[in-house]
N, C-alpha and C. Protein backbone atom coordinates (compact mmCIF):
# COMPACT_ATOMS: atom_id res chain seq x y z
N UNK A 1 -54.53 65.31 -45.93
CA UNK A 1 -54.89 64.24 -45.04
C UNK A 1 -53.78 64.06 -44.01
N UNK A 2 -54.63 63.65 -42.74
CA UNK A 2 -53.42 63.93 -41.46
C UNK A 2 -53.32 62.19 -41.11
N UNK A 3 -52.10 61.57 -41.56
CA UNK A 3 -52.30 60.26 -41.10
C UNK A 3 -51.29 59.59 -39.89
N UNK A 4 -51.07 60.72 -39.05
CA UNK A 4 -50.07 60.88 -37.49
C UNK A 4 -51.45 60.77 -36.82
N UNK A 5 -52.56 60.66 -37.02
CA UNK A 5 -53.67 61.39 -35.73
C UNK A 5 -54.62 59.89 -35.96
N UNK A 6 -54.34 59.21 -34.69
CA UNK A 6 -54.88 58.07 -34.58
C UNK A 6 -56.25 58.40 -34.55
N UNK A 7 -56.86 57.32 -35.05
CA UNK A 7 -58.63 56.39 -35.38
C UNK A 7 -59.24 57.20 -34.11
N UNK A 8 -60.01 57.16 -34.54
CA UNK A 8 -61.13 57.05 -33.11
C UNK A 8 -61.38 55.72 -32.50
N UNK A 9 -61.32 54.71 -32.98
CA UNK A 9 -61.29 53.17 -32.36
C UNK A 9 -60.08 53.29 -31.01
N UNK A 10 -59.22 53.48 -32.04
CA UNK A 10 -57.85 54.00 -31.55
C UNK A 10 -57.69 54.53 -29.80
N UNK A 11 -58.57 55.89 -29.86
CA UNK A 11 -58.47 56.74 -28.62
C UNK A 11 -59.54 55.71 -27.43
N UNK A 12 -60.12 55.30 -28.28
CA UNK A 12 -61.44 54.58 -27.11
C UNK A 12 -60.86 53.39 -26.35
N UNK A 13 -60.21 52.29 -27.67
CA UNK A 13 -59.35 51.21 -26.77
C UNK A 13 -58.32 52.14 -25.86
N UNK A 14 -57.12 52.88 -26.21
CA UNK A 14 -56.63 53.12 -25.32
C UNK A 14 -57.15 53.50 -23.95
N UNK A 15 -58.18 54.20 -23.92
CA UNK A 15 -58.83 54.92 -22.72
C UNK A 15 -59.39 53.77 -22.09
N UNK A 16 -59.98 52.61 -22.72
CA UNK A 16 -59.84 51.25 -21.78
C UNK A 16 -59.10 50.58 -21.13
N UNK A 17 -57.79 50.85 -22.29
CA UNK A 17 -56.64 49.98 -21.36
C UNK A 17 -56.04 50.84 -20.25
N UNK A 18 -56.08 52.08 -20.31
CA UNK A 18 -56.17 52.78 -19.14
C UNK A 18 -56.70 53.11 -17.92
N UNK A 19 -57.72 52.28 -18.29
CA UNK A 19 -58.96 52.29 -17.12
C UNK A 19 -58.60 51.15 -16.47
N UNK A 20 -58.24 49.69 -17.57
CA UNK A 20 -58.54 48.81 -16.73
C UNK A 20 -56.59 48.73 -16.11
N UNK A 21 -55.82 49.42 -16.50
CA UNK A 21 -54.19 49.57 -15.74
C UNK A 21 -54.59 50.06 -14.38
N UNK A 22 -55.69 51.26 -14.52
CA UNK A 22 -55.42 52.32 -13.24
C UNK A 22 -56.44 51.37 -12.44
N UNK A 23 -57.37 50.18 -12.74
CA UNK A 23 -58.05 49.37 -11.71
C UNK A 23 -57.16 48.46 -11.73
N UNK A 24 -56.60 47.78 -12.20
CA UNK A 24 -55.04 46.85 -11.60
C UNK A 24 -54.59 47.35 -11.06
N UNK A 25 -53.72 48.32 -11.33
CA UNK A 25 -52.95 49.05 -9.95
C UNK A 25 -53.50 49.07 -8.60
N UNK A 26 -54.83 49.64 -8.60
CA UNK A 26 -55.43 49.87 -7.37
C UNK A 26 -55.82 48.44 -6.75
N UNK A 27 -56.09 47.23 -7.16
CA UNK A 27 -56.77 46.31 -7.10
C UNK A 27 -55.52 45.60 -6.27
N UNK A 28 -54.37 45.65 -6.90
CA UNK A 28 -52.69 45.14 -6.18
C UNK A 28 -52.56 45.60 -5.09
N UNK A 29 -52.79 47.31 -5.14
CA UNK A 29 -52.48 47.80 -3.58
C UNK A 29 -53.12 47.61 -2.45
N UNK A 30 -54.67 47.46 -3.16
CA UNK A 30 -55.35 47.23 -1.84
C UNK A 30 -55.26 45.51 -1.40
N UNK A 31 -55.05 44.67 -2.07
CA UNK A 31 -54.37 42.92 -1.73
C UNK A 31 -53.73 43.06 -0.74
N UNK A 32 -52.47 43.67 -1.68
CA UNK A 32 -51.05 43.97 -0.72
C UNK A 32 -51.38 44.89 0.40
N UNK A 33 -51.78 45.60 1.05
CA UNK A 33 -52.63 46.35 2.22
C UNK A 33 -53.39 45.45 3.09
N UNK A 34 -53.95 44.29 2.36
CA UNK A 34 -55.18 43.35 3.03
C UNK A 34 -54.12 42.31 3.47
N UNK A 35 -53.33 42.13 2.77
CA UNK A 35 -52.14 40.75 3.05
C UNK A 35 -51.72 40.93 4.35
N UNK A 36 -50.64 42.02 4.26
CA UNK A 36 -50.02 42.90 5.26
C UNK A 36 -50.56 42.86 6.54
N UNK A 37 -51.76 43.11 6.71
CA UNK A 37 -52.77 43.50 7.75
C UNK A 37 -53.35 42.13 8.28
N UNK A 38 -53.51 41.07 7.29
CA UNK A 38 -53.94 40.02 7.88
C UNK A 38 -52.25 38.97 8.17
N UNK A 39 -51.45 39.07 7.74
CA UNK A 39 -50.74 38.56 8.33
C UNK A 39 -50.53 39.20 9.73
N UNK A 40 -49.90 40.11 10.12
CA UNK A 40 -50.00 41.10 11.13
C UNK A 40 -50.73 40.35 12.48
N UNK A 41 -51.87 40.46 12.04
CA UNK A 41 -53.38 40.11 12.46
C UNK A 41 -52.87 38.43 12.85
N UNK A 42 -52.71 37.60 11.99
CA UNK A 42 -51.98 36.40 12.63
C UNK A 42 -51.28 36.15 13.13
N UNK A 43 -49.98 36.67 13.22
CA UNK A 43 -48.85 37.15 13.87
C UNK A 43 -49.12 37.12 15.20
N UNK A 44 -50.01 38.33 15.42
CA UNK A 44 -50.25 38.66 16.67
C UNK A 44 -51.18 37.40 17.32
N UNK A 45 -52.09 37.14 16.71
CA UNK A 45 -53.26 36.04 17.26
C UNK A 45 -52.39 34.63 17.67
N UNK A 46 -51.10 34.60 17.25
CA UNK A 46 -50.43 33.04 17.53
C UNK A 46 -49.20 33.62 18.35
N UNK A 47 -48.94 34.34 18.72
CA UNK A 47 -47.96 34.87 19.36
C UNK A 47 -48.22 34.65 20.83
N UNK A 48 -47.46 33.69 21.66
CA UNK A 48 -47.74 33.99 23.02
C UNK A 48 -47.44 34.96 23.72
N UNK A 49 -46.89 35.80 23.27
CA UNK A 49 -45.74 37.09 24.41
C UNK A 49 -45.14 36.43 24.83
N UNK A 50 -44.33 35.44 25.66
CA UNK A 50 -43.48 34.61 26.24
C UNK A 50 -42.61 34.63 25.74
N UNK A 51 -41.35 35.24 25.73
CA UNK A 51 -40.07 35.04 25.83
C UNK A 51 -39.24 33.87 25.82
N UNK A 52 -38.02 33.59 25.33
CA UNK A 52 -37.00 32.53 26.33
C UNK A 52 -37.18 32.83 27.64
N UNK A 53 -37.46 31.97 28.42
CA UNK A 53 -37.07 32.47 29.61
C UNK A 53 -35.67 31.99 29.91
N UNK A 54 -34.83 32.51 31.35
CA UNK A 54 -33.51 32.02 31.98
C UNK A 54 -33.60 31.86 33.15
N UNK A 55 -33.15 30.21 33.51
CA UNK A 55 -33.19 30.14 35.14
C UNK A 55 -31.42 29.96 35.31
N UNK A 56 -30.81 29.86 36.41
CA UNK A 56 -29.57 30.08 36.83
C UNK A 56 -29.50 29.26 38.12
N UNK A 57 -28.42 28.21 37.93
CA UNK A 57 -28.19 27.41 38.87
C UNK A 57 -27.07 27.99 39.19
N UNK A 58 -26.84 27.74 41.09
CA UNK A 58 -25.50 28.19 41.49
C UNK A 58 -24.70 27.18 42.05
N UNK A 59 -23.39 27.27 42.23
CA UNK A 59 -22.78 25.89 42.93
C UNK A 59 -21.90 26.66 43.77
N UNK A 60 -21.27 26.25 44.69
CA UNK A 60 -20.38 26.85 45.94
C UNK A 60 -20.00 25.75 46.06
N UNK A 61 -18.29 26.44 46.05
CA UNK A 61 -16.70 25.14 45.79
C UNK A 61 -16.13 25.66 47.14
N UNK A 62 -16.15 25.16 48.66
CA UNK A 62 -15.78 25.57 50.04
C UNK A 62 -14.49 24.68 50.02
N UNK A 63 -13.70 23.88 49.16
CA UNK A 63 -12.84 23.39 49.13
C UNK A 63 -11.92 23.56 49.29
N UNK A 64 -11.33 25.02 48.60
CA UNK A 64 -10.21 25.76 48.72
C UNK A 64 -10.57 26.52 49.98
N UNK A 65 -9.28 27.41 49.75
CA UNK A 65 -8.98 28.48 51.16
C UNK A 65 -10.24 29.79 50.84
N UNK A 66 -10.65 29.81 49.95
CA UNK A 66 -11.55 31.13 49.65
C UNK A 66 -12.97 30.28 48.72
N UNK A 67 -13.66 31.01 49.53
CA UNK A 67 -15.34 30.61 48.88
C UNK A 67 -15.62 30.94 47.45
N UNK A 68 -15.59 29.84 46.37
CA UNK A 68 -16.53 30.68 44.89
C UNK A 68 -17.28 30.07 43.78
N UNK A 69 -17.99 31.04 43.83
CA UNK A 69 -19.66 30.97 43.70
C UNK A 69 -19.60 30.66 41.98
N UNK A 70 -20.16 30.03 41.27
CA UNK A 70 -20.49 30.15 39.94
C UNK A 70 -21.78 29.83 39.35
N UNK A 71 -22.00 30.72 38.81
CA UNK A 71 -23.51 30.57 38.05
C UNK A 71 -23.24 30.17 36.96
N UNK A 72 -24.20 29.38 36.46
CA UNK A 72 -24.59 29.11 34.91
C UNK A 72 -26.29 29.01 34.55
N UNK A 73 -26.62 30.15 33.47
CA UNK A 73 -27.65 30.08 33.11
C UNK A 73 -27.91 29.20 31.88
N UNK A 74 -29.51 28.65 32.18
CA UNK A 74 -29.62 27.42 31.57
C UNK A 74 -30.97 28.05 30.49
N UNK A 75 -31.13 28.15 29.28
CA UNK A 75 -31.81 28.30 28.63
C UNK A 75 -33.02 27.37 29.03
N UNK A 76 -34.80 27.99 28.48
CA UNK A 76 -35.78 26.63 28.72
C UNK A 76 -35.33 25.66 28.36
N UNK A 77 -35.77 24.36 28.88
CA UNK A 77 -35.41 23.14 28.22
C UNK A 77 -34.15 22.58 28.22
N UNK A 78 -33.50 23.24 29.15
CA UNK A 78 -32.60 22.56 29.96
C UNK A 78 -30.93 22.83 29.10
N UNK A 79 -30.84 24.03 28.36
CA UNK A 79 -29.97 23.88 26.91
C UNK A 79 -28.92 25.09 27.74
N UNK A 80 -27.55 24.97 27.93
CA UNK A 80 -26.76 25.83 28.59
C UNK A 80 -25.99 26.35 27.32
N UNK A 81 -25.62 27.49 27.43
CA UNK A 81 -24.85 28.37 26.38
C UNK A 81 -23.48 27.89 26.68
N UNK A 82 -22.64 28.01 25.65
CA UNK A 82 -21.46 27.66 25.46
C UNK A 82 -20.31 28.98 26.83
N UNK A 83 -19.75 28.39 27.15
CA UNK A 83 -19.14 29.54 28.27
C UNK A 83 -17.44 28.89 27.53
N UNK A 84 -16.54 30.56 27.65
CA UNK A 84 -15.50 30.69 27.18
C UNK A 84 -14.42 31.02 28.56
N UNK A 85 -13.68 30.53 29.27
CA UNK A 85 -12.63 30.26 29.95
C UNK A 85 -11.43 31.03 29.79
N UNK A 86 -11.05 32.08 30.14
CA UNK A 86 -10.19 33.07 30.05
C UNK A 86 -9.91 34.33 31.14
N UNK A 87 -9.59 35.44 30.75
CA UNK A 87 -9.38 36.70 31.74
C UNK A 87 -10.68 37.36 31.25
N UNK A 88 -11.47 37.97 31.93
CA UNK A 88 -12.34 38.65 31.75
C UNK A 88 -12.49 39.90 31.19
N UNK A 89 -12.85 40.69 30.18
CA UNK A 89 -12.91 41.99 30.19
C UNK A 89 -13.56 42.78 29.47
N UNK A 90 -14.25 43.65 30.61
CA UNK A 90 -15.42 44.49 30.03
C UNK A 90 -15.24 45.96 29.59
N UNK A 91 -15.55 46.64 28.66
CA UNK A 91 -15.58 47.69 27.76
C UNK A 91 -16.81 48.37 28.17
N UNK A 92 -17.11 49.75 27.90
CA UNK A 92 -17.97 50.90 28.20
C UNK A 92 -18.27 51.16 26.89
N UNK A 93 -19.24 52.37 26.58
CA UNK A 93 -18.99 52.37 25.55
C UNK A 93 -18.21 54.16 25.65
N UNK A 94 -17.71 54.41 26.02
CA UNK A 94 -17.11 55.43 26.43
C UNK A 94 -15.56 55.23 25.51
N UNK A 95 -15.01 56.79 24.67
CA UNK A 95 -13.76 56.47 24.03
C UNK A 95 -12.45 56.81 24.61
């Protein structure tokens, strides 16, 4: 008598729970595929394309002996970026 060699009950449940793993699996991916796609899908549908925009006010100081000009750009809504006061200096990307 061979008692390593499972039931026949045995082979049939397993081959169910196999059936119903390999339809879970598939059942997750295609959600997660449908999720994906409908967020996406919303994303895009509420999205204006519109940007920040930047407008730029200028002022001219004729006070001194030499004319100069300064811009400051003003985020929408009226919100100006922090500006840093120093020597200027610009880098390439060249080594």
């Amino acid at each position: 008598m061979d008692t390593n060699r499972p039931a026949p009950n045995d082979l049939a449940a397993r081959d169910r729970a196999t059936r119903r793993l390999n339809q879970l699996t598939t059942g997750v991916a295609l959600a997660s595929v449908l999720s994906v796609a409908g967020f996406g899908a919303l994303a895009a549908a509420t999205d204006s394309g519109a940007g920040v925009t930047t407008t730029t006010s200028a002022t001219t100081d004729t006070s001194t002996s030499g004319t100069t000009t300064s811009t400051t750009p003003t985020l929408e809504g009226g919100l100006a970026p922090s500006s840093v006061s120093g020597p200027a200096h610009a880098t390439t990307g060249g080594s």
